[in-house]
PDB file of N, CA and C in Angstrom:
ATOM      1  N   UNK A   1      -6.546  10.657   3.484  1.00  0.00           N
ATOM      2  CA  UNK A   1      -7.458  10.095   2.502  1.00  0.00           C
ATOM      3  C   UNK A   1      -7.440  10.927   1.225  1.00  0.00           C
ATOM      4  N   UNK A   2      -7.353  12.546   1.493  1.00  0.00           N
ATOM      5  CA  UNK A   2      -7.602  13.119   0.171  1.00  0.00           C
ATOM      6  C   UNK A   2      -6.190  12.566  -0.704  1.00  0.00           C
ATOM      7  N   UNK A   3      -4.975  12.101  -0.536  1.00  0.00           N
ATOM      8  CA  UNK A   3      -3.659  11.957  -1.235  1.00  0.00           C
ATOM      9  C   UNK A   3      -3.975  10.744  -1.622  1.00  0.00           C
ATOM     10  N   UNK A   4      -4.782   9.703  -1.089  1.00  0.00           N
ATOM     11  CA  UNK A   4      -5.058   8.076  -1.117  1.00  0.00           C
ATOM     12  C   UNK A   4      -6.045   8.323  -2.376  1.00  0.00           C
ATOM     13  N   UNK A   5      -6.956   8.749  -1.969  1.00  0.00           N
ATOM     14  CA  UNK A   5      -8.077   8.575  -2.939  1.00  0.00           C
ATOM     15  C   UNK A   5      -7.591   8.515  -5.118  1.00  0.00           C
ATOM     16  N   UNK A   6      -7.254   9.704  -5.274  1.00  0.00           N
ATOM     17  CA  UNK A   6      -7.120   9.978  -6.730  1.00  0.00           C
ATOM     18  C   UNK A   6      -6.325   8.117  -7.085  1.00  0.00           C
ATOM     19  N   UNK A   7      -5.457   7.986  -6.060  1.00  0.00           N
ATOM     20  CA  UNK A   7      -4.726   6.361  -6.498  1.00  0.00           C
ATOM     21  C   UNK A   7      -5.713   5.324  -6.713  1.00  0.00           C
ATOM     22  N   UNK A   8      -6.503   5.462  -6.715  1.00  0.00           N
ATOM     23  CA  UNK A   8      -7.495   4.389  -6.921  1.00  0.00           C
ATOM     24  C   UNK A   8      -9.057   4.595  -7.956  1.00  0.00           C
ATOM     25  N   UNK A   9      -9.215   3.624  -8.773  1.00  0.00           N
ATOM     26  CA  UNK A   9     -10.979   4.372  -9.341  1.00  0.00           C
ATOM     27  C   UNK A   9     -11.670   3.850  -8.661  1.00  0.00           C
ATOM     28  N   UNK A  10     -12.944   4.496  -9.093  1.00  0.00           N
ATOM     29  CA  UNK A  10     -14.229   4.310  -8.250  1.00  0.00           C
ATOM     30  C   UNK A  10     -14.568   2.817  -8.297  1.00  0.00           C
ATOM     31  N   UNK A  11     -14.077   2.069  -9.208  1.00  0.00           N
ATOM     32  CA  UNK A  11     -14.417   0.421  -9.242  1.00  0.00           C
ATOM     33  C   UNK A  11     -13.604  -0.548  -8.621  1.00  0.00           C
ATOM     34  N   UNK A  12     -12.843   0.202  -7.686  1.00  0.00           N
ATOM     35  CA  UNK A  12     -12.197  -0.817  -7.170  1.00  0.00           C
ATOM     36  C   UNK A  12     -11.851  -0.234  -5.357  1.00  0.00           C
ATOM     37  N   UNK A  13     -12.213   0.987  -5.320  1.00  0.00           N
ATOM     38  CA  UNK A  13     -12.758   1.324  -4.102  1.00  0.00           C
ATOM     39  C   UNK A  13     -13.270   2.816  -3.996  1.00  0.00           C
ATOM     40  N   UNK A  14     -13.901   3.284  -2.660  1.00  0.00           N
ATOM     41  CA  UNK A  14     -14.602   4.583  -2.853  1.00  0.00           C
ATOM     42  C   UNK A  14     -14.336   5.147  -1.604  1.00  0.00           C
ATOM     43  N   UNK A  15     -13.433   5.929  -1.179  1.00  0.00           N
ATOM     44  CA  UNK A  15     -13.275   6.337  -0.141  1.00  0.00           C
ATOM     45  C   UNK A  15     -13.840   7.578   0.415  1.00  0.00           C
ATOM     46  N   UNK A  16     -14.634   7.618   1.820  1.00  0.00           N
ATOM     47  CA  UNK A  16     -15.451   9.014   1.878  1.00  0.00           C
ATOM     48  C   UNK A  16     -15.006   9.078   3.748  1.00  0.00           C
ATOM     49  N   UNK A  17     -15.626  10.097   3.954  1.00  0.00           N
ATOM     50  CA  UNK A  17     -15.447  10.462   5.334  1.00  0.00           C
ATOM     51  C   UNK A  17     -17.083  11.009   5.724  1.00  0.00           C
ATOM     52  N   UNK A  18     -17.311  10.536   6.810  1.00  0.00           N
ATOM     53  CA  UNK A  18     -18.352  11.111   7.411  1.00  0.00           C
ATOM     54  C   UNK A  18     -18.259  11.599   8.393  1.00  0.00           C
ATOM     55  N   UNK A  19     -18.646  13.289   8.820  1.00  0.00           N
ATOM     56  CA  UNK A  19     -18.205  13.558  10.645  1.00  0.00           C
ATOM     57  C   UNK A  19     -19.491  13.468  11.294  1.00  0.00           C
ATOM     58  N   UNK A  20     -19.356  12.282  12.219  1.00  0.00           N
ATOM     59  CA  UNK A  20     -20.013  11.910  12.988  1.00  0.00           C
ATOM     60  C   UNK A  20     -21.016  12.828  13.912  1.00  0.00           C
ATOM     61  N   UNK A  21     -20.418  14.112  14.174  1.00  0.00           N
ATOM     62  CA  UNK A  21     -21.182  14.961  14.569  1.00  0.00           C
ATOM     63  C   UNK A  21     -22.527  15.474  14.110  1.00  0.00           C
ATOM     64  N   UNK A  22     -22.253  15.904  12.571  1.00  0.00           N
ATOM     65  CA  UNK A  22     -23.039  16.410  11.629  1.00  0.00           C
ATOM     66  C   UNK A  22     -23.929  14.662  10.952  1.00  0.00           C
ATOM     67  N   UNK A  23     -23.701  13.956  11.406  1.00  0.00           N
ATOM     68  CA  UNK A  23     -24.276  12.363  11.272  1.00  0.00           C
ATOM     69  C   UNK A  23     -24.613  11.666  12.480  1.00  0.00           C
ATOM     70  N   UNK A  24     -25.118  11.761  13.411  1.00  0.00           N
ATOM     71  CA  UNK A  24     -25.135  10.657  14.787  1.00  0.00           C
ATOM     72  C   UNK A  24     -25.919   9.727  14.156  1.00  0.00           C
ATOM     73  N   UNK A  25     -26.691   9.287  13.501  1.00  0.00           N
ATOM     74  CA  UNK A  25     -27.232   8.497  12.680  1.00  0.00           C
ATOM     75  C   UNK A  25     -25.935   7.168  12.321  1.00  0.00           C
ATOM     76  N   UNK A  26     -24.725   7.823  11.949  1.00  0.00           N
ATOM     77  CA  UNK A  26     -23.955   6.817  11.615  1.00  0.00           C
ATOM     78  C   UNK A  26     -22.833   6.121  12.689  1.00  0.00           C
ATOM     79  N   UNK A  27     -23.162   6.845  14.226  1.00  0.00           N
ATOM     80  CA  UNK A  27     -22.301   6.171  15.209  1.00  0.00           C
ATOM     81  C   UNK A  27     -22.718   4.847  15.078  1.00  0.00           C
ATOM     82  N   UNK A  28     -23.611   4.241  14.836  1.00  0.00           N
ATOM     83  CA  UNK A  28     -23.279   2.746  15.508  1.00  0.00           C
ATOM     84  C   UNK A  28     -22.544   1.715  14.056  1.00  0.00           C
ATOM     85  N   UNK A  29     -21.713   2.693  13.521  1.00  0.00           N
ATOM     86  CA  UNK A  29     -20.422   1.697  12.296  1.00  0.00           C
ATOM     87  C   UNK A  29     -19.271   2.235  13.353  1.00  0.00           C
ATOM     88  N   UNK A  30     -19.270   3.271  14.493  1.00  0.00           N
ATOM     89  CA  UNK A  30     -18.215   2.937  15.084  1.00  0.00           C
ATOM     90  C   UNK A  30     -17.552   2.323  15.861  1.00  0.00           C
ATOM     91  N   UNK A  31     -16.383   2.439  15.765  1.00  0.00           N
ATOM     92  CA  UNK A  31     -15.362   1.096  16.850  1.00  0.00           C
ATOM     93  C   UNK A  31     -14.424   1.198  17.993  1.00  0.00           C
ATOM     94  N   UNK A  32     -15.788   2.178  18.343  1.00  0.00           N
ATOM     95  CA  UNK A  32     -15.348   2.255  20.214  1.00  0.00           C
ATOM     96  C   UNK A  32     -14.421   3.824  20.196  1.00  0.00           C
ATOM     97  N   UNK A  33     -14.367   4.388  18.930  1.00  0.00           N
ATOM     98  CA  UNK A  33     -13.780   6.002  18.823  1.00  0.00           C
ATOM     99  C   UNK A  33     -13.505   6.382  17.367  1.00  0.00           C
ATOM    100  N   UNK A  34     -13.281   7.591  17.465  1.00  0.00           N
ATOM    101  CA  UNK A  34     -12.974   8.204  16.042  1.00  0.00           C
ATOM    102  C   UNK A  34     -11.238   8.200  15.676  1.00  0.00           C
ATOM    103  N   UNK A  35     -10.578   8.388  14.388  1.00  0.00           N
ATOM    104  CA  UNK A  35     -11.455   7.902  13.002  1.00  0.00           C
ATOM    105  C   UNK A  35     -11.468   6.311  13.176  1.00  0.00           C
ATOM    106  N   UNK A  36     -12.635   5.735  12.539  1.00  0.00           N
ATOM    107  CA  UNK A  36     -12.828   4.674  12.539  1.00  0.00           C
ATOM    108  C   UNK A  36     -12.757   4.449  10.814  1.00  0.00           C
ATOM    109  N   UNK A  37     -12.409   3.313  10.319  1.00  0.00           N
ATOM    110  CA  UNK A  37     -12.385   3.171   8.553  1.00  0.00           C
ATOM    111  C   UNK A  37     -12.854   1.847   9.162  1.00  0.00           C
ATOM    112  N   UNK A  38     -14.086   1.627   8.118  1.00  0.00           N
ATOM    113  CA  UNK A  38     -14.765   0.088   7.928  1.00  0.00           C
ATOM    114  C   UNK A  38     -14.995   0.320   6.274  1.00  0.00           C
ATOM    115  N   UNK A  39     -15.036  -1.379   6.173  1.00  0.00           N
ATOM    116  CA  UNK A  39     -15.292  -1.427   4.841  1.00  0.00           C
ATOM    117  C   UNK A  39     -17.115  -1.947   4.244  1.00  0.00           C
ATOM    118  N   UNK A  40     -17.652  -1.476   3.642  1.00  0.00           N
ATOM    119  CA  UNK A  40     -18.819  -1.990   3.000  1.00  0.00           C
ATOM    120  C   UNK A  40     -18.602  -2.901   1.766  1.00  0.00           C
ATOM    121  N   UNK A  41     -19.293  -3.669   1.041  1.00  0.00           N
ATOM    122  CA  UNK A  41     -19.139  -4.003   0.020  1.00  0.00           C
ATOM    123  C   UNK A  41     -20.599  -5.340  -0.480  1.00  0.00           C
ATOM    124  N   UNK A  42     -21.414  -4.476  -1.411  1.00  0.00           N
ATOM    125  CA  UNK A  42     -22.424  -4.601  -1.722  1.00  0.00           C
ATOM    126  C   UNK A  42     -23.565  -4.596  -0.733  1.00  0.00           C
ATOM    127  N   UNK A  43     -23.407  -3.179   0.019  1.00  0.00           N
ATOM    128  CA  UNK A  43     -24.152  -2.746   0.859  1.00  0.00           C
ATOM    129  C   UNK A  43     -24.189  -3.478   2.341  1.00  0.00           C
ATOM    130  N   UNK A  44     -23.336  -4.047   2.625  1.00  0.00           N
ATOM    131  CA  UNK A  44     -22.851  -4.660   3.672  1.00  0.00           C
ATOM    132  C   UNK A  44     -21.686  -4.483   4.496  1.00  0.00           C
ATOM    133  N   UNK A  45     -21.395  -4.402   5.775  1.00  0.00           N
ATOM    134  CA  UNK A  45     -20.599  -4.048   6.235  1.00  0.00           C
ATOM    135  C   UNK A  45     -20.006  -5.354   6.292  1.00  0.00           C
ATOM    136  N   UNK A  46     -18.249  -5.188   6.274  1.00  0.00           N
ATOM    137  CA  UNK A  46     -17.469  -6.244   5.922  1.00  0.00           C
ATOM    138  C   UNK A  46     -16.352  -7.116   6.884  1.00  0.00           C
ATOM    139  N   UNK A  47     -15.560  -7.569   7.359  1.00  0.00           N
ATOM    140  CA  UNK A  47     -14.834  -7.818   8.303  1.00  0.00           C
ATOM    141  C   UNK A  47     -13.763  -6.886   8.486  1.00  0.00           C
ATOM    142  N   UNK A  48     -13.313  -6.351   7.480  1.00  0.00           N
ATOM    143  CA  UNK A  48     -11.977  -5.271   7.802  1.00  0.00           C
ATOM    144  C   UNK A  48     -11.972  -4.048   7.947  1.00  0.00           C
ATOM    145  N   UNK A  49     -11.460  -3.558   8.873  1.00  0.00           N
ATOM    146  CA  UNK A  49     -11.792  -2.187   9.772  1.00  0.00           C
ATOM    147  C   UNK A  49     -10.412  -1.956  10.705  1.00  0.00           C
ATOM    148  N   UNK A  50     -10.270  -0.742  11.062  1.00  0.00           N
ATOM    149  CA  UNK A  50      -9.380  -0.530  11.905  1.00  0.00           C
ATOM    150  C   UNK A  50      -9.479   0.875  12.446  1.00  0.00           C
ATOM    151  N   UNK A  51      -9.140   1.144  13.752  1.00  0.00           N
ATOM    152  CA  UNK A  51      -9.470   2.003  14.579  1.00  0.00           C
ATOM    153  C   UNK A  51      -7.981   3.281  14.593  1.00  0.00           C
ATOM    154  N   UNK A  52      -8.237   4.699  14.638  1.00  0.00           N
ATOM    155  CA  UNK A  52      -7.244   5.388  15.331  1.00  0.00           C
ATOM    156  C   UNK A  52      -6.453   5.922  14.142  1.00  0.00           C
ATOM    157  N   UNK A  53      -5.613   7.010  13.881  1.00  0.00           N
ATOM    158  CA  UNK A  53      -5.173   7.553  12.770  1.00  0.00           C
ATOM    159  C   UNK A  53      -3.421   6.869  12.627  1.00  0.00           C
ATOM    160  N   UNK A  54      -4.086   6.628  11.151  1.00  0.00           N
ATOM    161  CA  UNK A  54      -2.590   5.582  10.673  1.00  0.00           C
ATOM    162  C   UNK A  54      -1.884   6.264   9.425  1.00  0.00           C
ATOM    163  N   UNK A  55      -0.597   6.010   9.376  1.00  0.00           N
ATOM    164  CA  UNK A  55       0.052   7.143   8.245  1.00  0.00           C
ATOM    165  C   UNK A  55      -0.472   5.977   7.010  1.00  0.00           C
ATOM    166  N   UNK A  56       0.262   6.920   5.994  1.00  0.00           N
ATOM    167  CA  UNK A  56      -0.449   6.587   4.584  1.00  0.00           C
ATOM    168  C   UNK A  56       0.232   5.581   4.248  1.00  0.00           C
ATOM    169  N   UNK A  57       1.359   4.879   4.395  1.00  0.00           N
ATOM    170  CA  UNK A  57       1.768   3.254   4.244  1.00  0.00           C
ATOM    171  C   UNK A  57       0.990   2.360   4.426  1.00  0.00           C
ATOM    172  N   UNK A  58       0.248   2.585   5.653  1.00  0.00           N
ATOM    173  CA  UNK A  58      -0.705   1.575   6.433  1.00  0.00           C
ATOM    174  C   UNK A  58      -1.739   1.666   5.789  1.00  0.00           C
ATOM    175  N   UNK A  59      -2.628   2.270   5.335  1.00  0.00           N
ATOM    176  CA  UNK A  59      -3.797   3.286   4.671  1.00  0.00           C
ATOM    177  C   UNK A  59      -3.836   2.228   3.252  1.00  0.00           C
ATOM    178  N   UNK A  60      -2.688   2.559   2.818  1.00  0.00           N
ATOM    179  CA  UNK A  60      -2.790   2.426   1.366  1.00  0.00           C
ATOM    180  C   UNK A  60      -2.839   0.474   1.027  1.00  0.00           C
ATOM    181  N   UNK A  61      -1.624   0.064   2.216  1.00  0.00           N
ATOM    182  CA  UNK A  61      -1.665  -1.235   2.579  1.00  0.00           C
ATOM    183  C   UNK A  61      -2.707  -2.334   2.892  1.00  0.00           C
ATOM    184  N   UNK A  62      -3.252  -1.287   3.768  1.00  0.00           N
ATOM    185  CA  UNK A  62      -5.059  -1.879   4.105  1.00  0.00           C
ATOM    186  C   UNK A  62      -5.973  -2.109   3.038  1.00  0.00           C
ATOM    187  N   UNK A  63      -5.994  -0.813   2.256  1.00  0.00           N
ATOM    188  CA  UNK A  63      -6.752  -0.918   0.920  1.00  0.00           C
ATOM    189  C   UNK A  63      -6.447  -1.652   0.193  1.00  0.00           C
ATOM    190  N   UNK A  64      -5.347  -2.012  -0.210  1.00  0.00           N
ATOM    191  CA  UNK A  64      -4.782  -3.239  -1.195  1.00  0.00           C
ATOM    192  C   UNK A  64      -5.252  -4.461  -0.623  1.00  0.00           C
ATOM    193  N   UNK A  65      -4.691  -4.976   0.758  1.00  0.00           N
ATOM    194  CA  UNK A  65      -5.612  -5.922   0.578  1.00  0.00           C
ATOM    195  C   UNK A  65      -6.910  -6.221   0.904  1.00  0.00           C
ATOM    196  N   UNK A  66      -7.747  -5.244   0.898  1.00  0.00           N
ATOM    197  CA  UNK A  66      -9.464  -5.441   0.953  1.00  0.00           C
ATOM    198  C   UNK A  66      -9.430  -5.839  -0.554  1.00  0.00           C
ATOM    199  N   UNK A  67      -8.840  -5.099  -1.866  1.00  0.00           N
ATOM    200  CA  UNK A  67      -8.979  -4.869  -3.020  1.00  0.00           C
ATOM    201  C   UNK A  67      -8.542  -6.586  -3.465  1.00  0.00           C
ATOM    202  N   UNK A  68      -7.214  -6.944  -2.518  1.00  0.00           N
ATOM    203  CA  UNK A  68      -6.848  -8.634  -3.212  1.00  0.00           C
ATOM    204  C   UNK A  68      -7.975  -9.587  -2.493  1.00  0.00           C
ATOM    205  N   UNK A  69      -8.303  -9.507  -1.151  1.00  0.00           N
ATOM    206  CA  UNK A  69      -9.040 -10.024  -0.944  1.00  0.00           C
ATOM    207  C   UNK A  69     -10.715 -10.030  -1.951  1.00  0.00           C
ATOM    208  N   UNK A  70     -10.733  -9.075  -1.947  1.00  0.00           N
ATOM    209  CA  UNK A  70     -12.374  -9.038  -3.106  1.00  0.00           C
ATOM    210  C   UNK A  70     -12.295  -9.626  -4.605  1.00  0.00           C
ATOM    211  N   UNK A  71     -11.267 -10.459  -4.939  1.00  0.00           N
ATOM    212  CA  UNK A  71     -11.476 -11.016  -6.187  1.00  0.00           C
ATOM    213  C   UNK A  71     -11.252 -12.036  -6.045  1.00  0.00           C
TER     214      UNK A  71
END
């Protein structure tokens, strides 16, 4: 995420990490294990999500289309 992030501005996505440990408050956005990536968008949790650590092709791929899908 930190190499993903700078590729993108804040208006078209916002990428953060939360460790669940130091948060149990935020286990129930997870999806059955860690890392989990879900998407929000206008304070709502959204349909696209995916479970388990994926290299940065996939990463960056995913984000694009949340980003084509949202317009």
């Amino acid at each position: 995420m930190i190499r993903i992030a700078p590729s993108y501005s804040e208006q078209q996505v916002l990428l953060t990490t939360i460790d669940i440990l130091e948060n149990p408050d935020m286990a129930e956005f997870l999806l059955g294990g860690t890392p989990t990536v879900r998407v929000f968008s206008q304070g709502k949790i959204g349909n696209d999500s995916f479970l388990g650590d994926q290299d940065e092709a996939f990463v960056r791929s995913f984000i694009n289309q949340v980003i084509d899908n949202s317009k």
